[in-house]
PDB file of N, CA and C in Angstrom:
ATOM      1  N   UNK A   1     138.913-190.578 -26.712  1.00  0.00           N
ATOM      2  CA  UNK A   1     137.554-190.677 -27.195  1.00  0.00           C
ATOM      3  C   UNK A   1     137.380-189.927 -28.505  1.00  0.00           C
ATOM      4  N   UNK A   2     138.322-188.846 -28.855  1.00  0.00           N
ATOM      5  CA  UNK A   2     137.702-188.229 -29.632  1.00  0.00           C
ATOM      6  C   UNK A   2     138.303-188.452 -31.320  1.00  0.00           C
ATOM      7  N   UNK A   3     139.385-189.738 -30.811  1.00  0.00           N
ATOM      8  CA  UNK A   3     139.942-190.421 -32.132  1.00  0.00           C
ATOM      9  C   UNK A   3     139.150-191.381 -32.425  1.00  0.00           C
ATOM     10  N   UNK A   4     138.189-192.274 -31.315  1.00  0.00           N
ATOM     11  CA  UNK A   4     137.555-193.041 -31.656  1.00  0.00           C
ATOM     12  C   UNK A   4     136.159-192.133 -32.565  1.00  0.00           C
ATOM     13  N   UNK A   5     135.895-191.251 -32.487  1.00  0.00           N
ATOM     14  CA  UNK A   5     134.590-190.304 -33.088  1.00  0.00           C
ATOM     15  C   UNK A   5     135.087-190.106 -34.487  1.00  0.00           C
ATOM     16  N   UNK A   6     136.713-190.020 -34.384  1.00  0.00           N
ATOM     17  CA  UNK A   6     136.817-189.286 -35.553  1.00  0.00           C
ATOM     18  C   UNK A   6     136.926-190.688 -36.251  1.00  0.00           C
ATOM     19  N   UNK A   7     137.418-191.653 -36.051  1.00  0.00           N
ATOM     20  CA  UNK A   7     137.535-192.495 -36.979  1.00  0.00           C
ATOM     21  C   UNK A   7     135.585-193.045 -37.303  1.00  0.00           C
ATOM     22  N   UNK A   8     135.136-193.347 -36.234  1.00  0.00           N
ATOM     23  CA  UNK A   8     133.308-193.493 -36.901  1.00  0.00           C
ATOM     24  C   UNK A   8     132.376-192.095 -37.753  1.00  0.00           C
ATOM     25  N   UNK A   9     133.063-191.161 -37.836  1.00  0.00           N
ATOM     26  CA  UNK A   9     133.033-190.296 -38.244  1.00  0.00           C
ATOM     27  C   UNK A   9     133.563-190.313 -40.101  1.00  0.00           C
ATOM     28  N   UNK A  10     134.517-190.616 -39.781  1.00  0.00           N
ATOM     29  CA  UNK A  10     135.474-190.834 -41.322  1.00  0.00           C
ATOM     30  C   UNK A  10     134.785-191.873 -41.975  1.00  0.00           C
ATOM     31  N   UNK A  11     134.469-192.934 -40.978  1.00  0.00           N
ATOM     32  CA  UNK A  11     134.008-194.621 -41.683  1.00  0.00           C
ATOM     33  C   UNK A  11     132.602-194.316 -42.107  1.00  0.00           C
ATOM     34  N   UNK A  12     131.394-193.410 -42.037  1.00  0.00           N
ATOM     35  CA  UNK A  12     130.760-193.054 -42.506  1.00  0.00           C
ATOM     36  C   UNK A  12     130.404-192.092 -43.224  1.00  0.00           C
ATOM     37  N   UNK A  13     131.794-191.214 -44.086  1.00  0.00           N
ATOM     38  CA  UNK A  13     131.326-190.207 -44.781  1.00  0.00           C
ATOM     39  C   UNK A  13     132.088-191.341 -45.764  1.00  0.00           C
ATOM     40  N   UNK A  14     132.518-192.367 -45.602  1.00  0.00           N
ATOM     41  CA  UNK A  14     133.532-192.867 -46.919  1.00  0.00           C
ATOM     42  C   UNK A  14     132.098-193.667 -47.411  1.00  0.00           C
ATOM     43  N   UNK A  15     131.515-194.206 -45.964  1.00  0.00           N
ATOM     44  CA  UNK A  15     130.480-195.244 -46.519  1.00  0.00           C
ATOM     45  C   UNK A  15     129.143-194.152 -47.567  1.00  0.00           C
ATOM     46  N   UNK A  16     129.188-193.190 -46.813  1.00  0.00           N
ATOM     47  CA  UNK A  16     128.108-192.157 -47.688  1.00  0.00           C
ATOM     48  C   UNK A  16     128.932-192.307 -49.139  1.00  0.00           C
ATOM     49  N   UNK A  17     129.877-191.696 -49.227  1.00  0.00           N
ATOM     50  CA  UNK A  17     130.506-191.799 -50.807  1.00  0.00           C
ATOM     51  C   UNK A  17     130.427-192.428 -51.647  1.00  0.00           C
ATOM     52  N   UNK A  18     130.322-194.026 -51.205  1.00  0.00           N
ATOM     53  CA  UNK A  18     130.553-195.065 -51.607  1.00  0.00           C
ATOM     54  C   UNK A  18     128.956-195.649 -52.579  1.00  0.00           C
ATOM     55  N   UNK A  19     128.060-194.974 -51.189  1.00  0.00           N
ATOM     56  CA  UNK A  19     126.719-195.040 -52.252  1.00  0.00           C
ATOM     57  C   UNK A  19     125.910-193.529 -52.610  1.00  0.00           C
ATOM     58  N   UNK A  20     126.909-192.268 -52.869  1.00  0.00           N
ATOM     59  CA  UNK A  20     126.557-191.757 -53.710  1.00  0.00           C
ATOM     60  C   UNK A  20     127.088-192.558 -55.103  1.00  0.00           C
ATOM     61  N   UNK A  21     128.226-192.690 -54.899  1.00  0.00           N
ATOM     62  CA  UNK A  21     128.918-192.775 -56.451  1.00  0.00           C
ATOM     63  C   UNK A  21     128.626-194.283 -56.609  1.00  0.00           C
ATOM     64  N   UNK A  22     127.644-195.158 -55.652  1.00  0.00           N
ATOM     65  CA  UNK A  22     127.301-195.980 -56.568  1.00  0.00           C
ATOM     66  C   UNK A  22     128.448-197.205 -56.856  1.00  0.00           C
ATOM     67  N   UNK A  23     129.433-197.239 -56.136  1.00  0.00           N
ATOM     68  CA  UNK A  23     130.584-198.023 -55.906  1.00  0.00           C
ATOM     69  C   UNK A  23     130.740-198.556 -54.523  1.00  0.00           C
ATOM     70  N   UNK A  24     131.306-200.019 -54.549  1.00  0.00           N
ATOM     71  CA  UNK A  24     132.043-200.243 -53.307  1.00  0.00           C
ATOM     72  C   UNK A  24     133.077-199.720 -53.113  1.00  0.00           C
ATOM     73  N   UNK A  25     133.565-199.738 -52.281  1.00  0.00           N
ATOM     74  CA  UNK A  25     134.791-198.676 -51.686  1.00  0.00           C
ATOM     75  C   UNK A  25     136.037-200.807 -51.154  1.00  0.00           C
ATOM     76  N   UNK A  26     137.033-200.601 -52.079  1.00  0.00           N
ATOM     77  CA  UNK A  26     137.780-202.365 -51.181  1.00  0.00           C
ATOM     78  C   UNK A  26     138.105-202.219 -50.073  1.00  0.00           C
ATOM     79  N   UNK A  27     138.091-202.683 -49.190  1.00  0.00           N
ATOM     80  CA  UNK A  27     138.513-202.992 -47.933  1.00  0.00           C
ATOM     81  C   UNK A  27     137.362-203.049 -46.710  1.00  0.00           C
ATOM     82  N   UNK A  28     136.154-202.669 -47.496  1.00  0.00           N
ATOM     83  CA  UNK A  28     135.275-202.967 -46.152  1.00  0.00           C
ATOM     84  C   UNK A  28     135.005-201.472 -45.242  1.00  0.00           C
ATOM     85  N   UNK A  29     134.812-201.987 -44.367  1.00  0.00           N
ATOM     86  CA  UNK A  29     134.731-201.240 -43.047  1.00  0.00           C
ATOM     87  C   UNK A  29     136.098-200.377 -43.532  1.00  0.00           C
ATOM     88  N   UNK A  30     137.275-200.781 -43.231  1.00  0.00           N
ATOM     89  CA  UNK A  30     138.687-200.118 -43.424  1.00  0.00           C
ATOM     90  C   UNK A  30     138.776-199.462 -44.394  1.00  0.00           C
ATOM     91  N   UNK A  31     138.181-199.639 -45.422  1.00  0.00           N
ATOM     92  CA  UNK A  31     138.180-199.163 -46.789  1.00  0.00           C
ATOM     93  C   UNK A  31     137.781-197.696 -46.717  1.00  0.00           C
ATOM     94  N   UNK A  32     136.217-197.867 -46.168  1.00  0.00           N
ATOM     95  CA  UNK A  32     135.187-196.631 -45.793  1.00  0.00           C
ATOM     96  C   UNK A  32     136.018-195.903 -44.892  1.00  0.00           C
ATOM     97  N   UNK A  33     137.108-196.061 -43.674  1.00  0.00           N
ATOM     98  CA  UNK A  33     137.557-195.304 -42.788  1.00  0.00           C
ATOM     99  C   UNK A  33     138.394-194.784 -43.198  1.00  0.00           C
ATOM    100  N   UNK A  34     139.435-195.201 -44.387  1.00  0.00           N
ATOM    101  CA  UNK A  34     140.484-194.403 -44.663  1.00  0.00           C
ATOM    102  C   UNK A  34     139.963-193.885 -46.002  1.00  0.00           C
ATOM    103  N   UNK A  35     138.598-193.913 -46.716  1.00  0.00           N
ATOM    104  CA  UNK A  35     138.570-193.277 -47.748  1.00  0.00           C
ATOM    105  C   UNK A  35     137.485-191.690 -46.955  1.00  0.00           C
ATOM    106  N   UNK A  36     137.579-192.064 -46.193  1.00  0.00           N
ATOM    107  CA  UNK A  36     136.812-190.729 -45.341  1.00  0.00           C
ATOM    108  C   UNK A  36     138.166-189.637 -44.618  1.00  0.00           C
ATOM    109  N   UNK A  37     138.547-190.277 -43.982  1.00  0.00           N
ATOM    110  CA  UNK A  37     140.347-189.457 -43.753  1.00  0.00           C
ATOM    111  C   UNK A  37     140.699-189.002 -45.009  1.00  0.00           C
ATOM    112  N   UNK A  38     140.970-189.631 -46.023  1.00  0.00           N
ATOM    113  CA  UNK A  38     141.832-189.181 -47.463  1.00  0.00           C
ATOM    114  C   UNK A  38     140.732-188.343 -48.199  1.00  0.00           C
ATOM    115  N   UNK A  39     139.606-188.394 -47.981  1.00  0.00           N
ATOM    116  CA  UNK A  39     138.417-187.257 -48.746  1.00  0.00           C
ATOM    117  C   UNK A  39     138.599-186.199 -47.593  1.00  0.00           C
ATOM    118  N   UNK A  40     138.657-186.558 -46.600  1.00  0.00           N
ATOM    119  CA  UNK A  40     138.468-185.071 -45.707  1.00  0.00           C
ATOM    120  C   UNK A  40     139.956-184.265 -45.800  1.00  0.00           C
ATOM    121  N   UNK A  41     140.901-184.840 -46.422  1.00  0.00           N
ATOM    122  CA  UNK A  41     141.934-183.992 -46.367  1.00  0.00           C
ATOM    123  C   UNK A  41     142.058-183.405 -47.931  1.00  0.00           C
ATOM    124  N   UNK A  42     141.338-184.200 -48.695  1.00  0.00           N
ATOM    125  CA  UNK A  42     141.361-184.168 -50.298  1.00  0.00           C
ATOM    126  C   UNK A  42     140.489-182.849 -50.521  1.00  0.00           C
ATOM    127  N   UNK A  43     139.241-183.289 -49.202  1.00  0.00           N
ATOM    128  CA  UNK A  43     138.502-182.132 -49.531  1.00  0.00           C
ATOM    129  C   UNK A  43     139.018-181.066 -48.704  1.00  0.00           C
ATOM    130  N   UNK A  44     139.474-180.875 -47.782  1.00  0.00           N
ATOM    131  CA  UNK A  44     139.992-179.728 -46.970  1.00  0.00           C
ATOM    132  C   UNK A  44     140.906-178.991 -48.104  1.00  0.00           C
ATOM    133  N   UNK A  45     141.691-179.731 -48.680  1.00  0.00           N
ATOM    134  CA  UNK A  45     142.913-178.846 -49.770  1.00  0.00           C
ATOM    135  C   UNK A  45     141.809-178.022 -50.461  1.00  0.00           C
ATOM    136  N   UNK A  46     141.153-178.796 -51.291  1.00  0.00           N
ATOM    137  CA  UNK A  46     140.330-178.418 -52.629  1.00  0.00           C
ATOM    138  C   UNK A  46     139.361-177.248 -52.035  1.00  0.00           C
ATOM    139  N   UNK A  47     138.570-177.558 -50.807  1.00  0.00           N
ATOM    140  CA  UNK A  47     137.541-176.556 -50.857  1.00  0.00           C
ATOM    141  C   UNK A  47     138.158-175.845 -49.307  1.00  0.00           C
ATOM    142  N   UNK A  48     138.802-176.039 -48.727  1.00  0.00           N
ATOM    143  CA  UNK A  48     139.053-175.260 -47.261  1.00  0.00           C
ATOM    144  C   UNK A  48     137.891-175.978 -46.425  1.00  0.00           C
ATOM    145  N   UNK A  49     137.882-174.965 -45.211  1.00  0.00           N
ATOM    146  CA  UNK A  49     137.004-175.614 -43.975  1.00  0.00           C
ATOM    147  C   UNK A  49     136.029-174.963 -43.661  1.00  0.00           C
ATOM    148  N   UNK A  50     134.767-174.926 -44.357  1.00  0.00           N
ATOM    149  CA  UNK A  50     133.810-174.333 -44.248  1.00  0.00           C
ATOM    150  C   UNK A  50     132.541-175.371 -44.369  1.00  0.00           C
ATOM    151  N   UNK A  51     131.205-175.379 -43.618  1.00  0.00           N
ATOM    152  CA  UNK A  51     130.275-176.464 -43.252  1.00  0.00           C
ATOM    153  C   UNK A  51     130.338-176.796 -41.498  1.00  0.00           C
ATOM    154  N   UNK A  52     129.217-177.610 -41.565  1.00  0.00           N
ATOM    155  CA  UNK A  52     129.542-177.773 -40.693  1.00  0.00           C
ATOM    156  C   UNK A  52     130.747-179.076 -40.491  1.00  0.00           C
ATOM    157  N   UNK A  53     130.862-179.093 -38.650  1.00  0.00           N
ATOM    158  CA  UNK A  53     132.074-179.711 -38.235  1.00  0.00           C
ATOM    159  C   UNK A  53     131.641-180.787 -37.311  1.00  0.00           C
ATOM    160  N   UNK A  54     132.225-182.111 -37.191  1.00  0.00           N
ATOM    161  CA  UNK A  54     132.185-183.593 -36.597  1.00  0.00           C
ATOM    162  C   UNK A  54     132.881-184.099 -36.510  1.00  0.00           C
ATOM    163  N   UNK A  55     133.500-184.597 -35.527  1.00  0.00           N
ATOM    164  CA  UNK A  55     134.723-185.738 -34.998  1.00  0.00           C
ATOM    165  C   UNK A  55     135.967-184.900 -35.702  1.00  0.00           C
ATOM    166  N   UNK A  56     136.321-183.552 -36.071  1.00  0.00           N
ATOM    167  CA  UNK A  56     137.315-182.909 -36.588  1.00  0.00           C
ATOM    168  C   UNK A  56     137.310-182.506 -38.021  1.00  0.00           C
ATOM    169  N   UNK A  57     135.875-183.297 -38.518  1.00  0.00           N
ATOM    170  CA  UNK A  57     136.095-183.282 -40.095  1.00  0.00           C
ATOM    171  C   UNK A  57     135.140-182.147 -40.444  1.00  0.00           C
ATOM    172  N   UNK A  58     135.130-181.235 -41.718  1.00  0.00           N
ATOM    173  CA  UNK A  58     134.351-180.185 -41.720  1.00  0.00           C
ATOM    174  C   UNK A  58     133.495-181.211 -43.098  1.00  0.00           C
ATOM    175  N   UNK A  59     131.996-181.336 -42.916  1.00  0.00           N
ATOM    176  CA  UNK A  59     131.424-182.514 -43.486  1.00  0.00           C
ATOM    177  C   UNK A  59     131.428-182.361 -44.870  1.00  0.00           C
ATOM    178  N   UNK A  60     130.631-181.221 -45.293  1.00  0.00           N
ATOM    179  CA  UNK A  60     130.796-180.927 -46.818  1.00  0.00           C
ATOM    180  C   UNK A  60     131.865-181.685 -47.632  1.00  0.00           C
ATOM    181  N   UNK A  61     133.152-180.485 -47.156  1.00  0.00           N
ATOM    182  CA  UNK A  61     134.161-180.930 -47.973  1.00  0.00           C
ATOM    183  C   UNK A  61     134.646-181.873 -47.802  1.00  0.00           C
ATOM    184  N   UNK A  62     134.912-182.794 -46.883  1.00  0.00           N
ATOM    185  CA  UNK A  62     134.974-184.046 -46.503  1.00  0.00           C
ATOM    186  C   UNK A  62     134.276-185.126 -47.526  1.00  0.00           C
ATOM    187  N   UNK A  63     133.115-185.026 -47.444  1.00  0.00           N
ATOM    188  CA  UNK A  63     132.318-185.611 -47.991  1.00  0.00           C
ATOM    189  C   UNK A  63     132.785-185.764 -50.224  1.00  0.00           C
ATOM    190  N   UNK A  64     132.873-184.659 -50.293  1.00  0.00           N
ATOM    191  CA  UNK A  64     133.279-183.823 -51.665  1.00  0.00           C
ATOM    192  C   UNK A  64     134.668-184.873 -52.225  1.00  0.00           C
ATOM    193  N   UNK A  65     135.525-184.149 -51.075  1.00  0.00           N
ATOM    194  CA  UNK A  65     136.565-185.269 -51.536  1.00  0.00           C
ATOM    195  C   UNK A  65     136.809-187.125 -51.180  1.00  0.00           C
ATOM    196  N   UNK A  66     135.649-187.611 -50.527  1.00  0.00           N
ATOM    197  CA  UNK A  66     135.447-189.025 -50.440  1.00  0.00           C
ATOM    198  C   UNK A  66     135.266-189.468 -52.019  1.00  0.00           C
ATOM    199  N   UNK A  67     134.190-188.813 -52.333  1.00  0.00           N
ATOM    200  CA  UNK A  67     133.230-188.983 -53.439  1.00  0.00           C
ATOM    201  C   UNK A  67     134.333-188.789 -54.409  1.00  0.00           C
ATOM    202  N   UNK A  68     135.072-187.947 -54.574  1.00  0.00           N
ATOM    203  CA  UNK A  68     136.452-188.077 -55.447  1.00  0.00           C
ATOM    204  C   UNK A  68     137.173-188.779 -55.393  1.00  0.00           C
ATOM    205  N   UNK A  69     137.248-189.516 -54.289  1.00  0.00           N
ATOM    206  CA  UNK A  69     138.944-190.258 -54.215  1.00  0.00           C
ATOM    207  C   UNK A  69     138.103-191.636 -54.580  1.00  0.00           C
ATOM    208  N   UNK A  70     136.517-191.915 -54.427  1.00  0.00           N
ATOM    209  CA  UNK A  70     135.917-193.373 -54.726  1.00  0.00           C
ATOM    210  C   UNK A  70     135.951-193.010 -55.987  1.00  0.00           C
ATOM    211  N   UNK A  71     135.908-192.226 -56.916  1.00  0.00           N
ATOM    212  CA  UNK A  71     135.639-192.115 -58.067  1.00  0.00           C
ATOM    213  C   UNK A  71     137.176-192.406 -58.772  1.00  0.00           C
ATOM    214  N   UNK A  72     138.314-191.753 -58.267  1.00  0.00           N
ATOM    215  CA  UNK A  72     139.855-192.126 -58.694  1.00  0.00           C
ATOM    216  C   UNK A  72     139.651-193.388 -58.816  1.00  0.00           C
ATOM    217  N   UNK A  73     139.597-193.851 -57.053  1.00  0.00           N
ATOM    218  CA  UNK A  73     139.826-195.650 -56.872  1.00  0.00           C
ATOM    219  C   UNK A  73     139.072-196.322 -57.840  1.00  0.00           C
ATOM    220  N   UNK A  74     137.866-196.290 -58.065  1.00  0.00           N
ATOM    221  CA  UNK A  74     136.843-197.103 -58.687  1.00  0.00           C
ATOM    222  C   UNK A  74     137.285-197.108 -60.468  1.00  0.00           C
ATOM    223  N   UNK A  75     137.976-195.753 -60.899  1.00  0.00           N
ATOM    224  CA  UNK A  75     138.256-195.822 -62.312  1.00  0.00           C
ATOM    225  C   UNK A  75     139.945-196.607 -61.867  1.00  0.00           C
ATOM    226  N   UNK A  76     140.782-196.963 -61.026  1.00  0.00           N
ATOM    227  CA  UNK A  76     142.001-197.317 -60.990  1.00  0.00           C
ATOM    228  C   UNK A  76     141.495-199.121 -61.137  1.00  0.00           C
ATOM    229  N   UNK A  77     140.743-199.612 -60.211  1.00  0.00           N
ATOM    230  CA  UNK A  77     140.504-200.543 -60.029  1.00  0.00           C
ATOM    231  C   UNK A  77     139.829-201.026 -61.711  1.00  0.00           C
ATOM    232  N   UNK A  78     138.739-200.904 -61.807  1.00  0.00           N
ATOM    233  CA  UNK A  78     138.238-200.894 -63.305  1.00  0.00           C
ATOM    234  C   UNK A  78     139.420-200.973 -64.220  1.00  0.00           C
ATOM    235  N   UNK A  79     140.439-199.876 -64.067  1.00  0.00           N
ATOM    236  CA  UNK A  79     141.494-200.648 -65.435  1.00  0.00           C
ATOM    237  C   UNK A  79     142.404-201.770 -65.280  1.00  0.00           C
ATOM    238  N   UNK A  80     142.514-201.728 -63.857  1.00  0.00           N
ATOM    239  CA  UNK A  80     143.131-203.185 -63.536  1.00  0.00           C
ATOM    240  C   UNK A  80     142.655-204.373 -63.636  1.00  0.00           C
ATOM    241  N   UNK A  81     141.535-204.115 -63.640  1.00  0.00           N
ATOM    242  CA  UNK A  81     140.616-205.611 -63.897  1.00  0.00           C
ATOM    243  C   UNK A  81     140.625-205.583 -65.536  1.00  0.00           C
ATOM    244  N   UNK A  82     140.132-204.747 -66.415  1.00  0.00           N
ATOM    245  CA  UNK A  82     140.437-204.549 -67.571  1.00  0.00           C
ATOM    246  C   UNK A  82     142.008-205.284 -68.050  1.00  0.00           C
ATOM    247  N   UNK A  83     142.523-204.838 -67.442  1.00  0.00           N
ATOM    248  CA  UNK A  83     144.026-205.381 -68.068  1.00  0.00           C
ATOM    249  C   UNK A  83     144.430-206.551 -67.717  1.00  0.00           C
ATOM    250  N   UNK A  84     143.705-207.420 -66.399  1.00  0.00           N
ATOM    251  CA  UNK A  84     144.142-208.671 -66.730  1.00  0.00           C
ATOM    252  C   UNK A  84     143.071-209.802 -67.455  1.00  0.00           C
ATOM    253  N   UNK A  85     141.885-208.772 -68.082  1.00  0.00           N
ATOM    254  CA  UNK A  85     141.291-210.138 -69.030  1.00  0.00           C
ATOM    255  C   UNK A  85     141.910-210.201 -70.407  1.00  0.00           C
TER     256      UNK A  85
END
């Protein structure tokens, strides 16, 4: 049960990210779940584990590094589309 929390957990701090920064996140649903795993560990490095805590993830920084890794993806994607017009 508590992998299923963590993954609805992850799939909505990616989806929060996604409309702070004002970007889709590709893959959907899947997209939002693993860009919430890869921010919560992005943010765990960068800021440690302090905030509060849900389905394993400490939210803040979690959140912190979603919003970073949509911002990587979103400038990666953007030059790829750039480069094939």
């Amino acid at each position: 049960m508590s992998f299923l929390w963590s993954l609805i957990v992850g799939g909505i701090i990616g989806w929060i990210a996604g409309l702070i920064m004002g970007r889709d996140i590709p893959g959907g649903i899947i997209g939002n779940i693993i860009a919430g795993f890869v921010g919560a560990w992005l943010g765990g490095l960068l800021l440690g584990s302090w905030g509060p805590e849900m389905g394993g993830f400490y939210i803040l920084p979690a959140l912190i590094g979603a919003v970073i890794l949509v911002f990587i993806v979103s400038l990666i994607m953007g030059s790829m589309r750039r480069g094939r017009s």
